[in-house]
C-alpha atoms as a PDB file:
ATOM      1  CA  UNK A   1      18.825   3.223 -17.068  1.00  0.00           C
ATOM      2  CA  UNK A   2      17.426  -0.212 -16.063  1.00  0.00           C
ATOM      3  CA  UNK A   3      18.485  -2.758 -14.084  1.00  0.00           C
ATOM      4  CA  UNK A   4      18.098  -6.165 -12.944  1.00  0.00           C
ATOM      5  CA  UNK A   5      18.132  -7.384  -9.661  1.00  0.00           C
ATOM      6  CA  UNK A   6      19.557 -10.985  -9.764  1.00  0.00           C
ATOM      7  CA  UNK A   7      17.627 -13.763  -8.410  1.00  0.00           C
ATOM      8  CA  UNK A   8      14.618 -12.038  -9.073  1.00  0.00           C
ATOM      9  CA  UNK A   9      15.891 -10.889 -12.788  1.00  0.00           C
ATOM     10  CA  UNK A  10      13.634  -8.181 -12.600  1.00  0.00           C
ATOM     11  CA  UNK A  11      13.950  -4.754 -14.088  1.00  0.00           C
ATOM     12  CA  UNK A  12      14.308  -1.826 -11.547  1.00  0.00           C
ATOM     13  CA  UNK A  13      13.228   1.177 -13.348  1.00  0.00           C
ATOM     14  CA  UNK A  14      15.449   4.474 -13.757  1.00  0.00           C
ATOM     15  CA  UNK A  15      14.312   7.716 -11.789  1.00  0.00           C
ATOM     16  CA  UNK A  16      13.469   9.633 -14.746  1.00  0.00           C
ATOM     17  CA  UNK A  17      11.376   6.565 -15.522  1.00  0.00           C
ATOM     18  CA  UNK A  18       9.632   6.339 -12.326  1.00  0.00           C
ATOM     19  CA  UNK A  19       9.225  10.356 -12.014  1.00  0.00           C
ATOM     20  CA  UNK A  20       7.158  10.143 -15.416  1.00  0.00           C
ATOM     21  CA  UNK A  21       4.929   7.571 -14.267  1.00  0.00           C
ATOM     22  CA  UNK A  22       3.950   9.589 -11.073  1.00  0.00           C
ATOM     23  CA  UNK A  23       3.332  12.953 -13.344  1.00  0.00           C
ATOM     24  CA  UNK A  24       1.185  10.707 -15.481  1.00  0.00           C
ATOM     25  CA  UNK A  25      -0.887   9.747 -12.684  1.00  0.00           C
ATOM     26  CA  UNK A  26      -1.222  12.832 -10.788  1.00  0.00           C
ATOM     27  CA  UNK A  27      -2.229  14.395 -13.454  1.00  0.00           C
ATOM     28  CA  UNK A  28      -2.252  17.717 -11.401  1.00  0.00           C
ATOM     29  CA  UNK A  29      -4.889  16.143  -8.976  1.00  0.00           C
ATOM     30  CA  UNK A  30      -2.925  16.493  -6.085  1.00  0.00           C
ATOM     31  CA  UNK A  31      -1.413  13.070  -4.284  1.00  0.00           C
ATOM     32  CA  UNK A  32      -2.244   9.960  -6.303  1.00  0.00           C
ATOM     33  CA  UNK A  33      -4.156   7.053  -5.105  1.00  0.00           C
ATOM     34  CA  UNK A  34      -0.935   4.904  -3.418  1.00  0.00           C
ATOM     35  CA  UNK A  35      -3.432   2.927  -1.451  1.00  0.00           C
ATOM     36  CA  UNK A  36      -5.131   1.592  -4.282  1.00  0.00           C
ATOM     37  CA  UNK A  37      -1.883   0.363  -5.895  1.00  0.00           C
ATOM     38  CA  UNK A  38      -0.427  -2.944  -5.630  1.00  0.00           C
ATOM     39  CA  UNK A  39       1.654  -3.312  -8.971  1.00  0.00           C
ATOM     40  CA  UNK A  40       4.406  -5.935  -8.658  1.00  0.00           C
ATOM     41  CA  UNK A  41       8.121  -5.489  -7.150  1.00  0.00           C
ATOM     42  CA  UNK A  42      10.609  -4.153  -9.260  1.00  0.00           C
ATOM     43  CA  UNK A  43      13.638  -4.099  -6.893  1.00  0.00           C
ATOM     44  CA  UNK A  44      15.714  -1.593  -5.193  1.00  0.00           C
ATOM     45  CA  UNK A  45      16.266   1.904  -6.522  1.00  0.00           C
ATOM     46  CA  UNK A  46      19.247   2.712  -5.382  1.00  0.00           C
ATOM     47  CA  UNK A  47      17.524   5.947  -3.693  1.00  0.00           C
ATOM     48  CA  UNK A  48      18.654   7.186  -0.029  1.00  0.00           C
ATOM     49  CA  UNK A  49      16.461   9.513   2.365  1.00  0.00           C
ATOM     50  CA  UNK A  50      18.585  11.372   4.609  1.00  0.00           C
ATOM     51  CA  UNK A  51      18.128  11.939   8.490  1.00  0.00           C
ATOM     52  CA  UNK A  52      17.746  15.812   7.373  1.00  0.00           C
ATOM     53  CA  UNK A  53      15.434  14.846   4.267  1.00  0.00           C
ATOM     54  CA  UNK A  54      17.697  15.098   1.407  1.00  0.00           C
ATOM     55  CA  UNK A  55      17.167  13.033  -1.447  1.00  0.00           C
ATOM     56  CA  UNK A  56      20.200  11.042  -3.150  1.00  0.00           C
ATOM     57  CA  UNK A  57      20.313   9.248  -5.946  1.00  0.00           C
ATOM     58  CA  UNK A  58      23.082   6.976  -7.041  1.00  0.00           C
ATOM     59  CA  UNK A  59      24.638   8.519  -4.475  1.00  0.00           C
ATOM     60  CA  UNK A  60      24.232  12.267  -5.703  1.00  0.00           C
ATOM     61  CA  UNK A  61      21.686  14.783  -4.023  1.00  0.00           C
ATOM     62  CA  UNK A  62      18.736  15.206  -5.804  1.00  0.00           C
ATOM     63  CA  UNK A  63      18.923  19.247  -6.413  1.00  0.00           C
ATOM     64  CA  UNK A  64      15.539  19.823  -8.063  1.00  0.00           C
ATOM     65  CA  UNK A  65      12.858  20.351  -5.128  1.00  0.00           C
ATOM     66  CA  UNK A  66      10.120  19.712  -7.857  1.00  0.00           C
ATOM     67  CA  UNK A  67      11.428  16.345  -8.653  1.00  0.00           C
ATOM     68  CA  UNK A  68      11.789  15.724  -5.106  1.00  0.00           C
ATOM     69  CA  UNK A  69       8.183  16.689  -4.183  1.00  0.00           C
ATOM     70  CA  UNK A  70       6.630  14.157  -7.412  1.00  0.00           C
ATOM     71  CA  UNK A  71       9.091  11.154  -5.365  1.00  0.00           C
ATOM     72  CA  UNK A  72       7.637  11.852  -2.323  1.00  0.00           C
ATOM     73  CA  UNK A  73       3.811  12.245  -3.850  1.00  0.00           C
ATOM     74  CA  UNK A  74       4.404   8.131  -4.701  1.00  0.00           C
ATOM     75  CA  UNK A  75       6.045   6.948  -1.432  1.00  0.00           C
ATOM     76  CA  UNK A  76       4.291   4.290   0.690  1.00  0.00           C
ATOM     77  CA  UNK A  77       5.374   2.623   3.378  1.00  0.00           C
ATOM     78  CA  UNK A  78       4.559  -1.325   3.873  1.00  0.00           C
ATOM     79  CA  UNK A  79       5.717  -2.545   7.481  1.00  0.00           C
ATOM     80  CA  UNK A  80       9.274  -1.134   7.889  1.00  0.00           C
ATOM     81  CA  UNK A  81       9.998  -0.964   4.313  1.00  0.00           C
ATOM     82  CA  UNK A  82       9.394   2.039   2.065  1.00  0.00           C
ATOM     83  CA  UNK A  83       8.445   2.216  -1.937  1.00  0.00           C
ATOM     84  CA  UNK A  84       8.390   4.367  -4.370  1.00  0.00           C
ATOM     85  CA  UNK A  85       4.845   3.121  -6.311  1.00  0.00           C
ATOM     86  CA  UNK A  86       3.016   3.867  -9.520  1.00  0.00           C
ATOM     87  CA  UNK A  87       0.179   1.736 -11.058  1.00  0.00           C
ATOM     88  CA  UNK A  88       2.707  -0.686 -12.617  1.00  0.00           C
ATOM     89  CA  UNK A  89       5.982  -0.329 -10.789  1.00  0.00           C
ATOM     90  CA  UNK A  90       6.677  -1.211  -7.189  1.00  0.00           C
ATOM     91  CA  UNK A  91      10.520  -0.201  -6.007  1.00  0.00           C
ATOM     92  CA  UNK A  92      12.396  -0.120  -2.374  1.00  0.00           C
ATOM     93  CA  UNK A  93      14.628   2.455  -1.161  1.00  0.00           C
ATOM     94  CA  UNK A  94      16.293   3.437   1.594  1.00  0.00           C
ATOM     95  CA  UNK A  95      14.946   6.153   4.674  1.00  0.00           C
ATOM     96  CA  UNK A  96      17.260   6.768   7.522  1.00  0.00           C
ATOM     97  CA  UNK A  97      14.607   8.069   9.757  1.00  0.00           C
ATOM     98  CA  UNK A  98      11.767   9.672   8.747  1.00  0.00           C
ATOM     99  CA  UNK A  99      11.119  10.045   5.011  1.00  0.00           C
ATOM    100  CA  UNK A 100       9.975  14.166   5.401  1.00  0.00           C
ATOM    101  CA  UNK A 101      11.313  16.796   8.148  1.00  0.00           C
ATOM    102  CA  UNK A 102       9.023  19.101   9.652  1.00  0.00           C
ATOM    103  CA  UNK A 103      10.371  22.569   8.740  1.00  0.00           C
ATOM    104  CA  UNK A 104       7.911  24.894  10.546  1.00  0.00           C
ATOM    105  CA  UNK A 105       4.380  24.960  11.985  1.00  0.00           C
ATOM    106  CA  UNK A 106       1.812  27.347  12.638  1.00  0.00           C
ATOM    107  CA  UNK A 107      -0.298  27.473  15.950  1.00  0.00           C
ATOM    108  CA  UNK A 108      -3.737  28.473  16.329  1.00  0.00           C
ATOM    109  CA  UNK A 109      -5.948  28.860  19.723  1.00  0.00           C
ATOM    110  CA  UNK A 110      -4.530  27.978  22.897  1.00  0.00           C
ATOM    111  CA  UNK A 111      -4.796  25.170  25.771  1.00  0.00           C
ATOM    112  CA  UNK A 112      -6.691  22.632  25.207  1.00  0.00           C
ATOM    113  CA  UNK A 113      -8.297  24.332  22.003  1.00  0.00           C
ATOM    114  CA  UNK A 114      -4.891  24.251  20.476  1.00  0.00           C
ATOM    115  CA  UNK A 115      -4.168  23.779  17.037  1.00  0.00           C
ATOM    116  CA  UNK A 116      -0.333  22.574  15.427  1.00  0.00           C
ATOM    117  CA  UNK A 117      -0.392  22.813  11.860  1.00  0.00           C
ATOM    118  CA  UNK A 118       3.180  21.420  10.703  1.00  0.00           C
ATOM    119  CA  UNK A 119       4.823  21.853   7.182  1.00  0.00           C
ATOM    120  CA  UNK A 120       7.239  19.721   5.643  1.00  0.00           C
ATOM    121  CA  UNK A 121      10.178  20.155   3.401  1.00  0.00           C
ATOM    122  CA  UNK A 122       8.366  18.684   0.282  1.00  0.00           C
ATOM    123  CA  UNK A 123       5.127  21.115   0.798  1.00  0.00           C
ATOM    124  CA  UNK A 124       2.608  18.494   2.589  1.00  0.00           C
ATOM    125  CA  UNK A 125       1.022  20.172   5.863  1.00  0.00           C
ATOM    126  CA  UNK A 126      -0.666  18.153   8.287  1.00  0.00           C
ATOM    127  CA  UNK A 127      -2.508  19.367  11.258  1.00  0.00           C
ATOM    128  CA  UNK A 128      -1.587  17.170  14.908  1.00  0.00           C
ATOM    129  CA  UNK A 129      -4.462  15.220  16.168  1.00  0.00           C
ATOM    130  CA  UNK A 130      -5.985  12.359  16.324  1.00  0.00           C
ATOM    131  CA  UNK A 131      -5.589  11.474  12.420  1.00  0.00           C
ATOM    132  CA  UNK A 132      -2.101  12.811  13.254  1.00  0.00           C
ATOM    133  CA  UNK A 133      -0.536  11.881  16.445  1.00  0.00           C
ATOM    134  CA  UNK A 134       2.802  13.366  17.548  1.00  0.00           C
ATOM    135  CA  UNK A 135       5.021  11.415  19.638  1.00  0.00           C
ATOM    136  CA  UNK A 136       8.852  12.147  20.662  1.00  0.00           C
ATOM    137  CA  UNK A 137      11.307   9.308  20.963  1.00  0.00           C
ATOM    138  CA  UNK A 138      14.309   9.618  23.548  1.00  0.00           C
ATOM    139  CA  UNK A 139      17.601   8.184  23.054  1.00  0.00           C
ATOM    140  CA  UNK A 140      18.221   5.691  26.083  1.00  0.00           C
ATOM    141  CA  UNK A 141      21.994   6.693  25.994  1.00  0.00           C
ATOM    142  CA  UNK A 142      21.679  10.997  25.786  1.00  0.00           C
ATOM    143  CA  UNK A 143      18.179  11.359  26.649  1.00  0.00           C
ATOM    144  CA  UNK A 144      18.405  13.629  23.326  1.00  0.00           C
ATOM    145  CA  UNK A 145      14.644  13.694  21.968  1.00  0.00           C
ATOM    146  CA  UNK A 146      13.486  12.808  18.503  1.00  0.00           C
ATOM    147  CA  UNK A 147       9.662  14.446  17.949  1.00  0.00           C
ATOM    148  CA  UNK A 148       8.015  13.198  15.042  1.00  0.00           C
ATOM    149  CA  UNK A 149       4.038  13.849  13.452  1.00  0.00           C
ATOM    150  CA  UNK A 150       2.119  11.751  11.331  1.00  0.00           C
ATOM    151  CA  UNK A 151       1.820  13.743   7.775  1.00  0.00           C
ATOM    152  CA  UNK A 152       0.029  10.626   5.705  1.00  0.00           C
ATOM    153  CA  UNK A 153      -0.274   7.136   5.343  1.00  0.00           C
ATOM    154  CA  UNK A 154       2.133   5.944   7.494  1.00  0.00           C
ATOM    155  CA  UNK A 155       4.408   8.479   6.747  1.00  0.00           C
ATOM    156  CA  UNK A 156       6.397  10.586   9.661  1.00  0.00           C
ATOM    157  CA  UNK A 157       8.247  13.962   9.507  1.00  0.00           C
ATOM    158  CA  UNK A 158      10.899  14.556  11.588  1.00  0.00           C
ATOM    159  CA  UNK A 159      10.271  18.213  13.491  1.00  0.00           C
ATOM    160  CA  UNK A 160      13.180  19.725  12.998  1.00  0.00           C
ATOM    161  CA  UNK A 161      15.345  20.936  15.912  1.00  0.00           C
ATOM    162  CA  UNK A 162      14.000  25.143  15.756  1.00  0.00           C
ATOM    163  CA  UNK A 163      10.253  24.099  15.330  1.00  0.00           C
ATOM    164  CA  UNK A 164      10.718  21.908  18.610  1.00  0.00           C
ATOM    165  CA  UNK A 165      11.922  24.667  20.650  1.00  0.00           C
ATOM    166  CA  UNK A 166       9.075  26.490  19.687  1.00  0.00           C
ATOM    167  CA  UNK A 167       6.952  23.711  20.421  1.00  0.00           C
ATOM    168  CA  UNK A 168       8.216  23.137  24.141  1.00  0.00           C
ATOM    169  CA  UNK A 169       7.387  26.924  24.647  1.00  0.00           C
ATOM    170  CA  UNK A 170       3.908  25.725  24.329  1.00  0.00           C
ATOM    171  CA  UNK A 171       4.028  23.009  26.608  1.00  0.00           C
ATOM    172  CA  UNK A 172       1.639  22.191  29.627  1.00  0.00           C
ATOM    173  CA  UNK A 173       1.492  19.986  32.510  1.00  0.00           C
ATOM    174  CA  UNK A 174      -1.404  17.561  32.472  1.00  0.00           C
ATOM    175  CA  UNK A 175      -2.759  14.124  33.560  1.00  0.00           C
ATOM    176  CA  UNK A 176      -1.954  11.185  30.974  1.00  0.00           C
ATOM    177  CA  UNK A 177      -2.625   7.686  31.886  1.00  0.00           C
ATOM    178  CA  UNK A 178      -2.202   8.021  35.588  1.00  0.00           C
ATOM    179  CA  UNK A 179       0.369  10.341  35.532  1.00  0.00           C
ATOM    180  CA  UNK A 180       1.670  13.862  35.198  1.00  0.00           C
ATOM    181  CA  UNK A 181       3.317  14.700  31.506  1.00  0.00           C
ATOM    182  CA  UNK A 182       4.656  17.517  29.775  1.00  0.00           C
ATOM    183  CA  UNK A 183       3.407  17.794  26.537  1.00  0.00           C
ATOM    184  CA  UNK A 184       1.405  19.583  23.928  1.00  0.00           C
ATOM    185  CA  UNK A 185      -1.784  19.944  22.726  1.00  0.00           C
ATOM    186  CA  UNK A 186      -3.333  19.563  19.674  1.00  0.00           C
ATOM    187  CA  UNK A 187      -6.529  18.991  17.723  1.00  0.00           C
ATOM    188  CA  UNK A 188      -7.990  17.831  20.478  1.00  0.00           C
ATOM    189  CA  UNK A 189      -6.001  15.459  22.118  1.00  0.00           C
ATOM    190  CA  UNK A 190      -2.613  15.760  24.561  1.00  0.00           C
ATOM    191  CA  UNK A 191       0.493  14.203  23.364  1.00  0.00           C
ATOM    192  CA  UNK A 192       2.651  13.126  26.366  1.00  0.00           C
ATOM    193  CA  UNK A 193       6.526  14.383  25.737  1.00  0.00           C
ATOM    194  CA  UNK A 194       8.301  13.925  28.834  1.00  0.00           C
ATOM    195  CA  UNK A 195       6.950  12.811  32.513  1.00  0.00           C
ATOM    196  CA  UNK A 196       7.174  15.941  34.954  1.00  0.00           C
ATOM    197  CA  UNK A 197       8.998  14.522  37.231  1.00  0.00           C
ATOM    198  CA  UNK A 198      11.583  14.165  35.033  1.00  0.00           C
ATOM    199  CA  UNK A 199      11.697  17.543  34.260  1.00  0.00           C
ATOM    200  CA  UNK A 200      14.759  19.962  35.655  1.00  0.00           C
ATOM    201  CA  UNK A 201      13.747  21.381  39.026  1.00  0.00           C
END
């Protein structure tokens, strides 16, 4: 069901609404063009993204994972802010963190010939390099890390807490802007984690 927004007295469309619009531009092409559309605001869906990457709507978890996957195919991100976006429709919601979670990766080669392929819990894979950079946030308080990887656009995946065990198996010691890191590579390029020296001796 619509509804307005206020000040703005402008119509937020319904889910449903918005879910048919994406399927109508997909048109089983694979991601639509989000880049190329700038259709006005609508308002705020009253849509949540969960830390773990459930979907809720109204307040209710979204249970079908293909409806989920056709949201996610129209999110874009503008500054902090995230939208769900077709060619005429423009609406915020909310993301806690990251709008996917990275559910498992794959590794290929080794060193610095290393490859981290990472899937997420809508289907998109995205392989970490320089188009995809990982980094990993600490919290200042508990030091507990938060590793994320670019997947599209703007758009981080949270690597869940299994895959990043399995990625700090692979870790290496090298030389990062004047310093010694641990870290991992990928695609090319070494993604600093934590400085060796504060490492456990």
């Amino acid at each position: 069901m619509a509804k307005t927004t206020g000040e703005q007295n402008t119509v937020t469309p319904s889910a449903s609404a918005l879910a048919e619009a994406a399927s109508a531009a997909a048109r089983g092409r694979g991601l639509p063009p989000v880049h190329l559309w700038n259709p006005p605001f609508c308002g705020d869906l009253d849509m949540r993204i969960a830390r773990d990457g459930t979907w809720f709507y109204e307040g209710t978890p979204i249970g079908r994972p293909a409806m989920v996957r056709l949201f996610s195919t129209i999110l874009k991100r503008e500054g902090d802010r995230y939208f769900l976006v077709t060619p005429v429709e423009k609406v915020g919601i909310t993301v806690e963190d990251a709008p996917f979670v990275a559910v498992d990766f794959r590794v290929a080669g080794a060193g610095e010939d290393q490859r981290l392929s990472f899937v997420t819990n809508v289907g998109d894979e995205a392989e970490a390099g320089p188009d995809h950079p990982l980094r990993v946030i600490r919290d200042p308080k508990t030091g507990e890390p938060s590793p994320y990887v670019m997947i599209r656009a703007g758009l981080e995946a949270l690597i869940d807490r299994k895959s990043f065990y399995r990625l700090v198996e692979l870790g290496v010691h090298a030389r990062h802007e004047g310093a010694e890191w641990f870290g991992l590579w990928s695609g090319g390029v070494f993604f600093p984690v934590i400085p060796s020296r504060d490492l456990p001796r």
